[in-house]
N, C-alpha and C. Protein backbone atom coordinates (compact mmCIF):
# COMPACT_ATOMS: atom_id res chain seq x y z
N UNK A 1 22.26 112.06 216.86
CA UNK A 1 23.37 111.60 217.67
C UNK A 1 24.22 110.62 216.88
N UNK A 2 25.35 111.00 217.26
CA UNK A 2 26.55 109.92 216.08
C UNK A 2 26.49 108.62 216.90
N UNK A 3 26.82 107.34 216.89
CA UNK A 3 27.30 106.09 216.81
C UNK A 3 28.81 106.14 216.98
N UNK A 4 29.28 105.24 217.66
CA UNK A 4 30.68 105.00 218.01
C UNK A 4 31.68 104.83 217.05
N UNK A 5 30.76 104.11 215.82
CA UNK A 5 31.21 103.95 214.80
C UNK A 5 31.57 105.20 213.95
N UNK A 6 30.41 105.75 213.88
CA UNK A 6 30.54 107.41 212.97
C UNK A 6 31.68 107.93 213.39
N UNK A 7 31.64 108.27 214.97
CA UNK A 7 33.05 109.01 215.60
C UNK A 7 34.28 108.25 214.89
N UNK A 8 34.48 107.18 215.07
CA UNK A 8 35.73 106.31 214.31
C UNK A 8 35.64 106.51 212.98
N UNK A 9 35.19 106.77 212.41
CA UNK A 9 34.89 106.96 210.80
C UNK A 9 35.89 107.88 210.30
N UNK A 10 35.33 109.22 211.25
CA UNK A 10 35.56 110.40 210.83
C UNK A 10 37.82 110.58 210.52
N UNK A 11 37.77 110.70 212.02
CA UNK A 11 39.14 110.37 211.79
C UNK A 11 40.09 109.51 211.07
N UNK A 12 39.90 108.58 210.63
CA UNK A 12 40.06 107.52 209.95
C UNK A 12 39.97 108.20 207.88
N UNK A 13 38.82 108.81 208.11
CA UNK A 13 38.72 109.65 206.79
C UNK A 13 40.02 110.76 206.99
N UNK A 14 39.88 111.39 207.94
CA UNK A 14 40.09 112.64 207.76
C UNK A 14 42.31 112.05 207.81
N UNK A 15 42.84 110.80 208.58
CA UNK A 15 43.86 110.68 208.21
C UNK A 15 44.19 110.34 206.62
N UNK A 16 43.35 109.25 205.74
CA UNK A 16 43.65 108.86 204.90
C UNK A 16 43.88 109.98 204.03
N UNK A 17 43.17 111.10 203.86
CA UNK A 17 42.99 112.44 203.70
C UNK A 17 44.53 112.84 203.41
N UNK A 18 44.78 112.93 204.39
CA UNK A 18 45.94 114.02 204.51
C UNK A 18 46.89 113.04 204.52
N UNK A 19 46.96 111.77 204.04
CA UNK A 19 47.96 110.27 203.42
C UNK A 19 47.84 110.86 202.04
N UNK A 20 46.24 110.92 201.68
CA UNK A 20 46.32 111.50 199.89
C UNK A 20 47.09 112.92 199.88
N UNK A 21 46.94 113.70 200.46
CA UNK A 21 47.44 115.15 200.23
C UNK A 21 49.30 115.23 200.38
N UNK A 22 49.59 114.39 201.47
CA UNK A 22 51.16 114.16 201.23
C UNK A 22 51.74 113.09 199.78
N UNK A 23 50.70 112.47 200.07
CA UNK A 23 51.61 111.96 198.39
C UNK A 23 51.22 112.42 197.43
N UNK A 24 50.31 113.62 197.21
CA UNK A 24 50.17 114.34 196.28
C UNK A 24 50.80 115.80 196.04
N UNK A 25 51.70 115.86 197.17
CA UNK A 25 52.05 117.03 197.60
C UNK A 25 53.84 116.48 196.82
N UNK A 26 53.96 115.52 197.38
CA UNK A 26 55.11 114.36 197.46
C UNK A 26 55.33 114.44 195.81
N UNK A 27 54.37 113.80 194.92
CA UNK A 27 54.52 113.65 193.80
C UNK A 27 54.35 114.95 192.96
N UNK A 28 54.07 115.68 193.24
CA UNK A 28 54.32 117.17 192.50
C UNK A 28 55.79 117.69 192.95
N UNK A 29 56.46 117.66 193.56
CA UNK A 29 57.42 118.02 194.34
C UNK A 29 58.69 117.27 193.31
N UNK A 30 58.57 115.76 193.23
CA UNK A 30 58.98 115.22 192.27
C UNK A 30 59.32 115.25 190.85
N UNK A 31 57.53 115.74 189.99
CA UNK A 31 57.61 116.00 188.94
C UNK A 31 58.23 117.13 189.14
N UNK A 32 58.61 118.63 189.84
CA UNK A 32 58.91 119.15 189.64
C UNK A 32 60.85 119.32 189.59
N UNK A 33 61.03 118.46 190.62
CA UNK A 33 62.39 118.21 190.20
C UNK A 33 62.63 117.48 189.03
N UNK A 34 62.31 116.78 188.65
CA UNK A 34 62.60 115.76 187.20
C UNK A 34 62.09 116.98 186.43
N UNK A 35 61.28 117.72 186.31
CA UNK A 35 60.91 118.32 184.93
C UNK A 35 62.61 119.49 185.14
N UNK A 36 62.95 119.89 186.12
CA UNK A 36 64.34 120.69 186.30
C UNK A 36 65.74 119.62 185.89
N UNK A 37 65.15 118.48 186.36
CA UNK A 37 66.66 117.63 185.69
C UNK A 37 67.24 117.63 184.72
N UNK A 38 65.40 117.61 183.89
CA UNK A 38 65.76 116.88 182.63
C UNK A 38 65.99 118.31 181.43
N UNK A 39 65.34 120.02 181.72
CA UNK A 39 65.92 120.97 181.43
C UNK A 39 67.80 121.14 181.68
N UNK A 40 68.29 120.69 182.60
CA UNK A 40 69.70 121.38 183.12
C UNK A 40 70.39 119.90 182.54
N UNK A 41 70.03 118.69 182.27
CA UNK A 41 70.64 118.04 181.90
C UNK A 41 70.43 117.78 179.66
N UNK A 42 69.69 118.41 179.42
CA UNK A 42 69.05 118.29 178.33
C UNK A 42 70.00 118.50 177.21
N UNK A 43 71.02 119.56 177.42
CA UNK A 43 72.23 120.10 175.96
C UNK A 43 73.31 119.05 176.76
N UNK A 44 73.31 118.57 177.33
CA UNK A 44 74.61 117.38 177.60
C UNK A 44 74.23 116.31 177.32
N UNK A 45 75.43 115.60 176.48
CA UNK A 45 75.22 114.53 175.61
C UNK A 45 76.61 113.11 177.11
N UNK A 46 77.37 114.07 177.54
CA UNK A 46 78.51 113.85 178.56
C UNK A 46 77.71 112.81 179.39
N UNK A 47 78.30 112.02 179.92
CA UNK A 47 77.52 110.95 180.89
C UNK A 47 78.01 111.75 182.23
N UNK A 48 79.54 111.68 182.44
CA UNK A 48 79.71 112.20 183.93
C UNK A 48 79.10 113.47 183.75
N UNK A 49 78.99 114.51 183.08
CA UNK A 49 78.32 115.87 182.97
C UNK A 49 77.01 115.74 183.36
N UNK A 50 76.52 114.97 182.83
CA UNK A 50 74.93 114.27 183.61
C UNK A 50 74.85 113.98 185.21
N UNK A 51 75.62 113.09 185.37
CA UNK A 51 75.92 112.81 186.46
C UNK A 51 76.46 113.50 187.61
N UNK A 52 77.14 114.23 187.09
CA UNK A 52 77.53 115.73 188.11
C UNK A 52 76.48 116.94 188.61
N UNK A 53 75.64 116.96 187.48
CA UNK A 53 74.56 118.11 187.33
C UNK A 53 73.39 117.12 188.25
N UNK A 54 73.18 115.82 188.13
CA UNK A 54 72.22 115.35 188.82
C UNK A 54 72.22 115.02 190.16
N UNK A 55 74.14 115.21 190.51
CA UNK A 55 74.40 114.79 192.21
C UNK A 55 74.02 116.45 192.57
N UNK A 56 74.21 117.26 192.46
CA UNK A 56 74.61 118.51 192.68
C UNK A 56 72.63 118.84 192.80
N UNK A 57 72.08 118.52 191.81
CA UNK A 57 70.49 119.04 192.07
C UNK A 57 69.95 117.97 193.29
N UNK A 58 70.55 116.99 193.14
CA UNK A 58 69.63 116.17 194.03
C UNK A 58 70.12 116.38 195.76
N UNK A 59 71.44 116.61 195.52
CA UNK A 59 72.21 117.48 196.98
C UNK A 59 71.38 118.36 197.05
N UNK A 60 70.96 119.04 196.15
CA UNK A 60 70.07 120.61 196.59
C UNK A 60 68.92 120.25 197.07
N UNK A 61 68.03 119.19 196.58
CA UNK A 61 66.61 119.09 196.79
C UNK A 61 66.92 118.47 198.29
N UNK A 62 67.89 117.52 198.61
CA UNK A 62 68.02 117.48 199.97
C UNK A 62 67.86 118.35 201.25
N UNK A 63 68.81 119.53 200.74
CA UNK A 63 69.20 120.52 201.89
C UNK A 63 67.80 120.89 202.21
């Protein structure tokens, strides 16, 4: 038989859980836009050309 405590445990695990899985979900999601930035921004040496290509991807990752 579980303890009042055990019952509280569980859930408590099982949120922090899925706290790790969104910011791991979160941070892949990330690297994967930056690893696309830094390809589509990579042959431009242009600052606003940078800057245009990075409003325009980051508008996208929004939508």
């Amino acid at each position: 038989m579980h303890s009042d405590e055990d019952r509280l445990a569980v859930p408590a695990t099982g949120a922090m859980l899925s706290a790790e899985m969104r910011n791991l979900i979160d941070s892949e999601a990330r690297q994967r836009f930056l690893d696309r930035l830094a390809k589509a921004t990579a042959a431009s040496a242009d600052a606003d050309e940078i800057l245009k290509i990075t409003t325009r991807l980051k508008c996208l990752r929004v939508l």
